[in-house]
PDB file of N, CA and C in Angstrom:
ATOM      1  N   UNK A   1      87.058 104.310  85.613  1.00  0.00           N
ATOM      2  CA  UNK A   1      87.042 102.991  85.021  1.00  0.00           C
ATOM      3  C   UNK A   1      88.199 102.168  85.582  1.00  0.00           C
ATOM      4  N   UNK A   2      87.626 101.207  85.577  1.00  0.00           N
ATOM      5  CA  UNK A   2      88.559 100.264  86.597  1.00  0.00           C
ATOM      6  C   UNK A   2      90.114  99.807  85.224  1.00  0.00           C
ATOM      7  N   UNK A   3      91.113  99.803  85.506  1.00  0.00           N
ATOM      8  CA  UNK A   3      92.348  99.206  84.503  1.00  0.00           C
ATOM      9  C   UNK A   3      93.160  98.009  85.674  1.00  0.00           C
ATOM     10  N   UNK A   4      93.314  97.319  84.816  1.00  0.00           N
ATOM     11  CA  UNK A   4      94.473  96.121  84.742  1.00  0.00           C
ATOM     12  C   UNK A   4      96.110  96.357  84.025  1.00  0.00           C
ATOM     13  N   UNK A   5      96.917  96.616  85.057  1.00  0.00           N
ATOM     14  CA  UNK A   5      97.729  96.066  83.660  1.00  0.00           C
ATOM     15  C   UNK A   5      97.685  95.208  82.698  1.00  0.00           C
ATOM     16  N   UNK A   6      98.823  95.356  81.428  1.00  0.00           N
ATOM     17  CA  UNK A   6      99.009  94.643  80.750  1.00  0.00           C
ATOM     18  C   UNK A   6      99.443  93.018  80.913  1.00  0.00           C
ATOM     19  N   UNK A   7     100.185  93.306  82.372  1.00  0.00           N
ATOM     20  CA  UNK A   7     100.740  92.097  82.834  1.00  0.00           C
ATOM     21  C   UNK A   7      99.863  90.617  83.266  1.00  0.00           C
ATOM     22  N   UNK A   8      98.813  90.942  83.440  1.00  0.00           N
ATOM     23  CA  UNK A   8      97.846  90.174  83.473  1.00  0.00           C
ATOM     24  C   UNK A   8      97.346  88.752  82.691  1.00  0.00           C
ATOM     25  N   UNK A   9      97.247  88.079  82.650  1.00  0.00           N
ATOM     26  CA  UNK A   9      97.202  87.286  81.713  1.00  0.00           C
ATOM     27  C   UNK A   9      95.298  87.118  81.292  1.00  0.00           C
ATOM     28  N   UNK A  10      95.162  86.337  79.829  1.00  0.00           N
ATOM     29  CA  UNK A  10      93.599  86.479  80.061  1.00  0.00           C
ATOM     30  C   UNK A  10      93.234  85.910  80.859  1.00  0.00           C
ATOM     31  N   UNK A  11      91.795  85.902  80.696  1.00  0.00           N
ATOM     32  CA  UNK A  11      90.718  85.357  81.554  1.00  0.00           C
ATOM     33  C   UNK A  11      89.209  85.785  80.803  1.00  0.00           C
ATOM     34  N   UNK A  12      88.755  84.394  81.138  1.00  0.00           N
ATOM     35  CA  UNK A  12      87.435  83.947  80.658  1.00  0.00           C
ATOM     36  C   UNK A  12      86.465  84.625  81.394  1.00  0.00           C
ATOM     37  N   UNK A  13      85.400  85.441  81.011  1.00  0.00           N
ATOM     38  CA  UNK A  13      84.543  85.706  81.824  1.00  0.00           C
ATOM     39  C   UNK A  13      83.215  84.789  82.112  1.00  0.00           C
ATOM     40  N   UNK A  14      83.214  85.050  83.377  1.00  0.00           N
ATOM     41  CA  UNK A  14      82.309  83.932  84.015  1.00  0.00           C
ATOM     42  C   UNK A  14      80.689  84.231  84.529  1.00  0.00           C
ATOM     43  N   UNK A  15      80.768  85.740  84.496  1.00  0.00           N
ATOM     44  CA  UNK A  15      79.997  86.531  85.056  1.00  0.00           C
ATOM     45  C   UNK A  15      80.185  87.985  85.412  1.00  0.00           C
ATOM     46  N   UNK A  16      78.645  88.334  85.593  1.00  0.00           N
ATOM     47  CA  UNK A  16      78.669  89.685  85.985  1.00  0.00           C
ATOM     48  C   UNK A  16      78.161  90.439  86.743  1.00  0.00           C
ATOM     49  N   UNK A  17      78.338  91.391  87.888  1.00  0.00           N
ATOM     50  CA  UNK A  17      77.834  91.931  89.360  1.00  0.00           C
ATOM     51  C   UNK A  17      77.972  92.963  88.776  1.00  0.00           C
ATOM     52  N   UNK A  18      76.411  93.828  89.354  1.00  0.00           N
ATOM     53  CA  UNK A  18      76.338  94.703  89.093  1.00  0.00           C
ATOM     54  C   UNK A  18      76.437  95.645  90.476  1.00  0.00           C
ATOM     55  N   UNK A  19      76.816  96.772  90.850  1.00  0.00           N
ATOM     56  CA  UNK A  19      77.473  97.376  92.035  1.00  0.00           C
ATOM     57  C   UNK A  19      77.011  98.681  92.299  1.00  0.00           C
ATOM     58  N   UNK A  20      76.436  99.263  93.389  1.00  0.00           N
ATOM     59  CA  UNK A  20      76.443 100.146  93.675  1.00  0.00           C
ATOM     60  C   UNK A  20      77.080 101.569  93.116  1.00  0.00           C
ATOM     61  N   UNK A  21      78.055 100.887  93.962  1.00  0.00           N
ATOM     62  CA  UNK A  21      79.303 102.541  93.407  1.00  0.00           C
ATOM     63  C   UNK A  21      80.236 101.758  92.573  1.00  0.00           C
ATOM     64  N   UNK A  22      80.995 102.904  91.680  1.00  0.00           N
ATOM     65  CA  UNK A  22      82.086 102.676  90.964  1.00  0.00           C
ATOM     66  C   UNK A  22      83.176 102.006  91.932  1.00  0.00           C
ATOM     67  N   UNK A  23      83.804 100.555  91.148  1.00  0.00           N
ATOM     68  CA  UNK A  23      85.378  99.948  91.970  1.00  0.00           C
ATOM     69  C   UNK A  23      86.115 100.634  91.381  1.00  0.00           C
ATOM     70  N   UNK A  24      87.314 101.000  92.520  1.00  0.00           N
ATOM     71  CA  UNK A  24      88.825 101.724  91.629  1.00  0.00           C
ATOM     72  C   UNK A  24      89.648 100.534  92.121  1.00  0.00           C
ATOM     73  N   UNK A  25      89.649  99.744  92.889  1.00  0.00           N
ATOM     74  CA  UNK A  25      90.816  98.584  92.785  1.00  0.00           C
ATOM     75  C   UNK A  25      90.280  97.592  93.447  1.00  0.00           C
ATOM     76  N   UNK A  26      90.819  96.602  92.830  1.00  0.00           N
ATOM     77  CA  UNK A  26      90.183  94.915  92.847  1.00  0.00           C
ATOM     78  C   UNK A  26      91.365  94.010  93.148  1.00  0.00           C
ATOM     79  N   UNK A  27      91.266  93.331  93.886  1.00  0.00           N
ATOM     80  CA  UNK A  27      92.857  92.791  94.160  1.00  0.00           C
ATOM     81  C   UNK A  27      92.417  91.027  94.669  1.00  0.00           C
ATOM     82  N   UNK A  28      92.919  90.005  93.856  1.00  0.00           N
ATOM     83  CA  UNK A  28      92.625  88.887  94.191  1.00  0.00           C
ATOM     84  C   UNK A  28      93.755  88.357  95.335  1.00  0.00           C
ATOM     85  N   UNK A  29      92.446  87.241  96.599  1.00  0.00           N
ATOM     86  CA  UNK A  29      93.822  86.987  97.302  1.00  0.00           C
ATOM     87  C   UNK A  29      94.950  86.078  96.851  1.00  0.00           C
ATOM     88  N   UNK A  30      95.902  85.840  96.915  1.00  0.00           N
ATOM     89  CA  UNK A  30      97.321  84.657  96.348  1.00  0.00           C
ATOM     90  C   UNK A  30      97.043  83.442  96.894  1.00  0.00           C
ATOM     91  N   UNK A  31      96.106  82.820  97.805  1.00  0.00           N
ATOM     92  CA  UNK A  31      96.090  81.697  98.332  1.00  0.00           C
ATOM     93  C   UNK A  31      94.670  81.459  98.588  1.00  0.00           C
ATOM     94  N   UNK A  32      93.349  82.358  98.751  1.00  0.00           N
ATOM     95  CA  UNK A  32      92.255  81.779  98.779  1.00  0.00           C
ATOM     96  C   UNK A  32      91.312  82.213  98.117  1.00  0.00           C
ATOM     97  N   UNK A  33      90.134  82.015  98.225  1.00  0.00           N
ATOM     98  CA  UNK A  33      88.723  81.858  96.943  1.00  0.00           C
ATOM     99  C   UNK A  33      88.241  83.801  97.576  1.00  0.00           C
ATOM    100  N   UNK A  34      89.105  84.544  97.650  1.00  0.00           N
ATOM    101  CA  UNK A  34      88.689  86.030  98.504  1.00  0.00           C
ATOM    102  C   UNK A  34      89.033  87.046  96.847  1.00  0.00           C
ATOM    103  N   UNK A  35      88.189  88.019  96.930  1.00  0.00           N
ATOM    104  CA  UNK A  35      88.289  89.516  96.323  1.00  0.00           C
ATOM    105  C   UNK A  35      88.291  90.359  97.763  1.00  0.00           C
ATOM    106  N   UNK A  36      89.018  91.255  97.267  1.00  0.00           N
ATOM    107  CA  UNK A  36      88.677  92.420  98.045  1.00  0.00           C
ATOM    108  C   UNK A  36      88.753  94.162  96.947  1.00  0.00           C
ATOM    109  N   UNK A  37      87.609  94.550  97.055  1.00  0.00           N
ATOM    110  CA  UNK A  37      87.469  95.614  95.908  1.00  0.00           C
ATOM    111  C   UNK A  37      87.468  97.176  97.064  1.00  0.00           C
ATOM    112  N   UNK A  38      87.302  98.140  96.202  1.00  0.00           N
ATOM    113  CA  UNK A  38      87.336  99.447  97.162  1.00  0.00           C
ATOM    114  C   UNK A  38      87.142 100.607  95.706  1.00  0.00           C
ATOM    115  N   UNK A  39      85.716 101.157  96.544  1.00  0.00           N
ATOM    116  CA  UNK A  39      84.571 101.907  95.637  1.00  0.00           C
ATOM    117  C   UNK A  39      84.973 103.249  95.463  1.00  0.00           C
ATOM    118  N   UNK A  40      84.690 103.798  95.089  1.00  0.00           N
ATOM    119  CA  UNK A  40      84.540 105.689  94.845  1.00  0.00           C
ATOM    120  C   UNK A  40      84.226 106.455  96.247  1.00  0.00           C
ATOM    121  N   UNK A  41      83.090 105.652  97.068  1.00  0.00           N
ATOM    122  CA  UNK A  41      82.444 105.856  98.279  1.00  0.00           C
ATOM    123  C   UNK A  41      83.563 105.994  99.483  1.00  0.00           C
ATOM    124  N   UNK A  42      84.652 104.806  99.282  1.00  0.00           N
ATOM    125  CA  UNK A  42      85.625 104.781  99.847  1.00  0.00           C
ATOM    126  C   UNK A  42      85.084 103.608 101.245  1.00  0.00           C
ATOM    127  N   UNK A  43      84.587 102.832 100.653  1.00  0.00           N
ATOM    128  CA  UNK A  43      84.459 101.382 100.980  1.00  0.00           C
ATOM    129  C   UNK A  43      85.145 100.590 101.249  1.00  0.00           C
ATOM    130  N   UNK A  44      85.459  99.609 101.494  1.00  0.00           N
ATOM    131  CA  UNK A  44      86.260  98.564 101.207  1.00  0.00           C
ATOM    132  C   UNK A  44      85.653  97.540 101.494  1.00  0.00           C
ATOM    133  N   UNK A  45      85.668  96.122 100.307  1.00  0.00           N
ATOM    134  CA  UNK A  45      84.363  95.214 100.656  1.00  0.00           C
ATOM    135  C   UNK A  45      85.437  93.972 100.509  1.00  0.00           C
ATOM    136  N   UNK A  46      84.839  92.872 101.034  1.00  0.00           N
ATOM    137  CA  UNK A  46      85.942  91.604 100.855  1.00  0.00           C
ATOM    138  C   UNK A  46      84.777  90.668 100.823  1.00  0.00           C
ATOM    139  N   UNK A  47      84.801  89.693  99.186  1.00  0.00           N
ATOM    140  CA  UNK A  47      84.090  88.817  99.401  1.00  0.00           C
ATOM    141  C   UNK A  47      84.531  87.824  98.480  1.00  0.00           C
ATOM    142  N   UNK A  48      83.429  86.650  98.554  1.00  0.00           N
ATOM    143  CA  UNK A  48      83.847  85.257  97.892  1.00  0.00           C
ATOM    144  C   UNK A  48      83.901  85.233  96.291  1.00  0.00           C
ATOM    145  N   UNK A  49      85.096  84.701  95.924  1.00  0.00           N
ATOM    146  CA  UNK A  49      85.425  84.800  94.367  1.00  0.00           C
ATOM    147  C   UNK A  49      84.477  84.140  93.562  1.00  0.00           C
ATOM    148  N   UNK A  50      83.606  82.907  93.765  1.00  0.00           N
ATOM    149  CA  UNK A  50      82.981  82.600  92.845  1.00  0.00           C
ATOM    150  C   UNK A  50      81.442  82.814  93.732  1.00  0.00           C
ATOM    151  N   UNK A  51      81.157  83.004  94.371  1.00  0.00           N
ATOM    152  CA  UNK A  51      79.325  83.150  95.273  1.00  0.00           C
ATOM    153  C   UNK A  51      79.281  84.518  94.615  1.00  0.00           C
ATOM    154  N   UNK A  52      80.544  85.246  95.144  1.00  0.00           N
ATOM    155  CA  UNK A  52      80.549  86.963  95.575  1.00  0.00           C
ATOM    156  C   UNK A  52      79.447  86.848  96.862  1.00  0.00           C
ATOM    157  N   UNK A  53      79.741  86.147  97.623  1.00  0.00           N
ATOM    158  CA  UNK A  53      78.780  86.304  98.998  1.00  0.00           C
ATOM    159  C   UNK A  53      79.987  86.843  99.814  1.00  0.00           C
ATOM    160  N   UNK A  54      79.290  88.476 100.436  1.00  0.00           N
ATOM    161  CA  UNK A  54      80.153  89.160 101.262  1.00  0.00           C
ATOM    162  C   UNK A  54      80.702  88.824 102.655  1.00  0.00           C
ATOM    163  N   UNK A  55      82.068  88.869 102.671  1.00  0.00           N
ATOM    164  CA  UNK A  55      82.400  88.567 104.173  1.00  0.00           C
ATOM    165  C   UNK A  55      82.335  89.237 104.872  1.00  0.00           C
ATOM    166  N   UNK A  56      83.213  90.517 104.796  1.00  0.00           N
ATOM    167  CA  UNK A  56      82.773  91.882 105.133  1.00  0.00           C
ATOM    168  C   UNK A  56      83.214  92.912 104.723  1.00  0.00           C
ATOM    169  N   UNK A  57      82.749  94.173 105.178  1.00  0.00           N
ATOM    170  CA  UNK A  57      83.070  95.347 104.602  1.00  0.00           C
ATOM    171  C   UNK A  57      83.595  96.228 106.059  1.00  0.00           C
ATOM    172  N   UNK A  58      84.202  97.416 105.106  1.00  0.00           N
ATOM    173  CA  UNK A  58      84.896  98.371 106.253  1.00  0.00           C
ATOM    174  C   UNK A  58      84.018  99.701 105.780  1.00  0.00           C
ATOM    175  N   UNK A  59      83.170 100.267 106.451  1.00  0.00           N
ATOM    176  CA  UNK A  59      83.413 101.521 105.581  1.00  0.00           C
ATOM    177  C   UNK A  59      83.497 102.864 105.976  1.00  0.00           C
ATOM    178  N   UNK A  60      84.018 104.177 105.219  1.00  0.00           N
ATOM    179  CA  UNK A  60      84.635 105.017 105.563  1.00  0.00           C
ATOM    180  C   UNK A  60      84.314 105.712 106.621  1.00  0.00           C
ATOM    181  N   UNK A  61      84.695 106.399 107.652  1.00  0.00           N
ATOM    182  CA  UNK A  61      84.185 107.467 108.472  1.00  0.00           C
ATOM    183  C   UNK A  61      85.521 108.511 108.547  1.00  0.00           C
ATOM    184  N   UNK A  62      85.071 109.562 109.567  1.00  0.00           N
ATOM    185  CA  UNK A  62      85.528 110.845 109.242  1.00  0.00           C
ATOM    186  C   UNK A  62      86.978 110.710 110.251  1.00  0.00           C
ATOM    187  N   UNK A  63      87.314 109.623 111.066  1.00  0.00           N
ATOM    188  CA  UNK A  63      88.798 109.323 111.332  1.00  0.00           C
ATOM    189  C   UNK A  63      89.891 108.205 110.443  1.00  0.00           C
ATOM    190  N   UNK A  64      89.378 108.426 109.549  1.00  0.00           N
ATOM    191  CA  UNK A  64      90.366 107.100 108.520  1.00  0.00           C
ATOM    192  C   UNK A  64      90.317 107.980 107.033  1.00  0.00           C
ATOM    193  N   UNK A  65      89.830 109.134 106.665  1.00  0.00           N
ATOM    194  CA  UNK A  65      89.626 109.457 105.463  1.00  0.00           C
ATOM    195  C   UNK A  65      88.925 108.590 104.377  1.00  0.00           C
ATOM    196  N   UNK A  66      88.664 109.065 103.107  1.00  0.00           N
ATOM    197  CA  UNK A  66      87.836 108.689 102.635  1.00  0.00           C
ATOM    198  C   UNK A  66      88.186 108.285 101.283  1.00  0.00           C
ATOM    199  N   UNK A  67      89.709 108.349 100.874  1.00  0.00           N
ATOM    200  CA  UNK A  67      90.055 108.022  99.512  1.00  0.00           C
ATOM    201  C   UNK A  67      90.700 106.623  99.700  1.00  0.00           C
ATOM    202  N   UNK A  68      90.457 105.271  98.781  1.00  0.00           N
ATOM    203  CA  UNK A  68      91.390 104.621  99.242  1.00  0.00           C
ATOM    204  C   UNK A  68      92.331 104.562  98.256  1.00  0.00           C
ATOM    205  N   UNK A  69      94.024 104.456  98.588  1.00  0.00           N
ATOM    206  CA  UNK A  69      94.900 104.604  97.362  1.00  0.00           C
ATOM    207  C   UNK A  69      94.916 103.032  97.125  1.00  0.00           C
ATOM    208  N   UNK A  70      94.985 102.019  97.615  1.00  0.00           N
ATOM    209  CA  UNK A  70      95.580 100.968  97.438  1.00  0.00           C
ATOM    210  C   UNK A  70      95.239  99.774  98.001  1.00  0.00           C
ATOM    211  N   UNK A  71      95.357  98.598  97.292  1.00  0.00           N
ATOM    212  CA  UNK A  71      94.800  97.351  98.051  1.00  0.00           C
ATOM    213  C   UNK A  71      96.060  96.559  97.893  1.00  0.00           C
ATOM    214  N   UNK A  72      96.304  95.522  99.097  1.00  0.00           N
ATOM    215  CA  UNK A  72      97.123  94.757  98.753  1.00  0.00           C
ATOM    216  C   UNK A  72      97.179  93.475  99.570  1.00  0.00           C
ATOM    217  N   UNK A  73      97.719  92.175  99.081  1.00  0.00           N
ATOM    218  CA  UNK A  73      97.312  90.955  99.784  1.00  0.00           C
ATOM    219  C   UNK A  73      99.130  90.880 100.306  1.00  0.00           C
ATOM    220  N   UNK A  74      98.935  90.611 101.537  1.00  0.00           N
ATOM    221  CA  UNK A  74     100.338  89.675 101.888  1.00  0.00           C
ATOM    222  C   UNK A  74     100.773  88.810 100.915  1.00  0.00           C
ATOM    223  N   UNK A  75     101.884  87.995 100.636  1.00  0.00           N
ATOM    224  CA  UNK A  75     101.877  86.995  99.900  1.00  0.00           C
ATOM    225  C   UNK A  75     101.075  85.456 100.266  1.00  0.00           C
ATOM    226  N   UNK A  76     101.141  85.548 101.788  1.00  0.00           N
ATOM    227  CA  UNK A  76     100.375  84.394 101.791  1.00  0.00           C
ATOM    228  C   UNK A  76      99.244  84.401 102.320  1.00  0.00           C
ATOM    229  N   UNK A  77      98.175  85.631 102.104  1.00  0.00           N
ATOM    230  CA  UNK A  77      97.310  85.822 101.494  1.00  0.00           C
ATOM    231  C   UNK A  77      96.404  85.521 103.175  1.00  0.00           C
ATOM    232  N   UNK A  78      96.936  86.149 104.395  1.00  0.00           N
ATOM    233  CA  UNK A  78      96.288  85.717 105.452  1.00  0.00           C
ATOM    234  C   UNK A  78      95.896  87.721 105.963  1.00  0.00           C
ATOM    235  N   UNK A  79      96.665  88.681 104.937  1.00  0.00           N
ATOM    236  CA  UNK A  79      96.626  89.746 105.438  1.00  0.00           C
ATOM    237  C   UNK A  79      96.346  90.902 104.394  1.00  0.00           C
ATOM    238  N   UNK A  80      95.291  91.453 104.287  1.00  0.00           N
ATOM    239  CA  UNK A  80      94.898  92.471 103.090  1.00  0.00           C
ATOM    240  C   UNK A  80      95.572  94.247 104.036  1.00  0.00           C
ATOM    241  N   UNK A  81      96.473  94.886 103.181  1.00  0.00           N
ATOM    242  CA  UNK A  81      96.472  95.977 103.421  1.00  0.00           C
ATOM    243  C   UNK A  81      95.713  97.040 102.803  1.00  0.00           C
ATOM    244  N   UNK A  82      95.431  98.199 103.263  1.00  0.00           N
ATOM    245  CA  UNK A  82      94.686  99.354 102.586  1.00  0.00           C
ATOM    246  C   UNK A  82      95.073 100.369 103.490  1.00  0.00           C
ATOM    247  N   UNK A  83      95.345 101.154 102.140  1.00  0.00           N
ATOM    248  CA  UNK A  83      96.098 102.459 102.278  1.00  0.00           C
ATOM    249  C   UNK A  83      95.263 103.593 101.917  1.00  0.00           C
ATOM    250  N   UNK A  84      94.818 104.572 102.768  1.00  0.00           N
ATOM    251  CA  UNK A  84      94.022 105.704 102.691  1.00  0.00           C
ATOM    252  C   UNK A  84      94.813 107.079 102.639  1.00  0.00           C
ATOM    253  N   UNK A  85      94.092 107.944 102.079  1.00  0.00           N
ATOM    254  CA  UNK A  85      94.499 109.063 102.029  1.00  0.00           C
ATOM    255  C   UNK A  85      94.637 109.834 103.193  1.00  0.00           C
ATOM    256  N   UNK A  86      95.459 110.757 103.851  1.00  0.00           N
ATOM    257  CA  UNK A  86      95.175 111.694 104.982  1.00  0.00           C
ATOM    258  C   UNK A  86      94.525 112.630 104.541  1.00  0.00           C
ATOM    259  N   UNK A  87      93.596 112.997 105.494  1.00  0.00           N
ATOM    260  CA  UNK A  87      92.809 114.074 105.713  1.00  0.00           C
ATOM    261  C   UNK A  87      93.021 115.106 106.385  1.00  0.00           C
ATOM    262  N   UNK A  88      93.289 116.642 105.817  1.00  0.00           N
ATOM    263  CA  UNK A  88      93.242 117.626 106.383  1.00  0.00           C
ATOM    264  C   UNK A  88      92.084 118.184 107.399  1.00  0.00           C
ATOM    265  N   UNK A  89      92.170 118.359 108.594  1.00  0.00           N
ATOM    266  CA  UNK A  89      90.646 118.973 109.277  1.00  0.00           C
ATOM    267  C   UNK A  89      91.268 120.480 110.033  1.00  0.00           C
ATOM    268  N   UNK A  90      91.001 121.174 109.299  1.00  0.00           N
ATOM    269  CA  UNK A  90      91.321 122.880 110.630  1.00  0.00           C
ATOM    270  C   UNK A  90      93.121 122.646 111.054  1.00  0.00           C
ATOM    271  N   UNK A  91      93.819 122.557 109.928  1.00  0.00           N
ATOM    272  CA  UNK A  91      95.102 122.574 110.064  1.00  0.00           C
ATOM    273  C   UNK A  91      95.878 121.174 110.875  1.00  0.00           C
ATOM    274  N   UNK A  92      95.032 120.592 111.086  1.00  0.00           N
ATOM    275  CA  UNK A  92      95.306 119.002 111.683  1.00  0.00           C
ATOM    276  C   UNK A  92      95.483 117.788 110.228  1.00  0.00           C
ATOM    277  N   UNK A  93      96.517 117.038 110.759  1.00  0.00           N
ATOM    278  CA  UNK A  93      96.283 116.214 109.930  1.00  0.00           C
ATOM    279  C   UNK A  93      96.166 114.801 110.497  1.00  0.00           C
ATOM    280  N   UNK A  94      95.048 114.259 110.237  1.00  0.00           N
ATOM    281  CA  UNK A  94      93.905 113.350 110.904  1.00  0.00           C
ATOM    282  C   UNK A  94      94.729 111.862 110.271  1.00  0.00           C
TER     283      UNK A  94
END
């Protein structure tokens, strides 16, 4: 289940998308009309805040691993980071 901090302030709901896979983090950008969410699947999707029309997606393969820990916007909101888990393969770490 997806959590917010407390720090958050409210918000009105406006609507509702229904999704494939479970989101584990949702991260709005600081400067434009962008979401970028990241699924159970180990997805990562970036799209428009009020359409939700997708810009694009990344998604997982077997050289980037498959968990994502973290989403995050630059402050001025021109650069989304995502942070994946390493993957063990046959004593390598990928």
């Amino acid at each position: 289940m997806l959590r917010f901090p407390t720090c958050f302030p409210s918000f009105r709901v406006v609507g509702e998308k229904q999704l494939p896979q479970e989101i584990i983090f949702l991260v709005w950008s600081p400067k434009r009309d962008l979401i970028a969410l990241a699924n159970t699947a180990g997805e990562v999707l970036l799209h428009r805040l009020a359409s939700f029309h997708r810009v694009w997606s990344f998604p997982p393969n077997e050289n980037t691993g498959k968990e994502v820990t973290c989403l995050a916007w630059r402050p001025d909101g021109k650069h989304l980071t995502v942070y994946l888990t390493h993957v063990m393969q046959n004593g390598f770490l990928c």
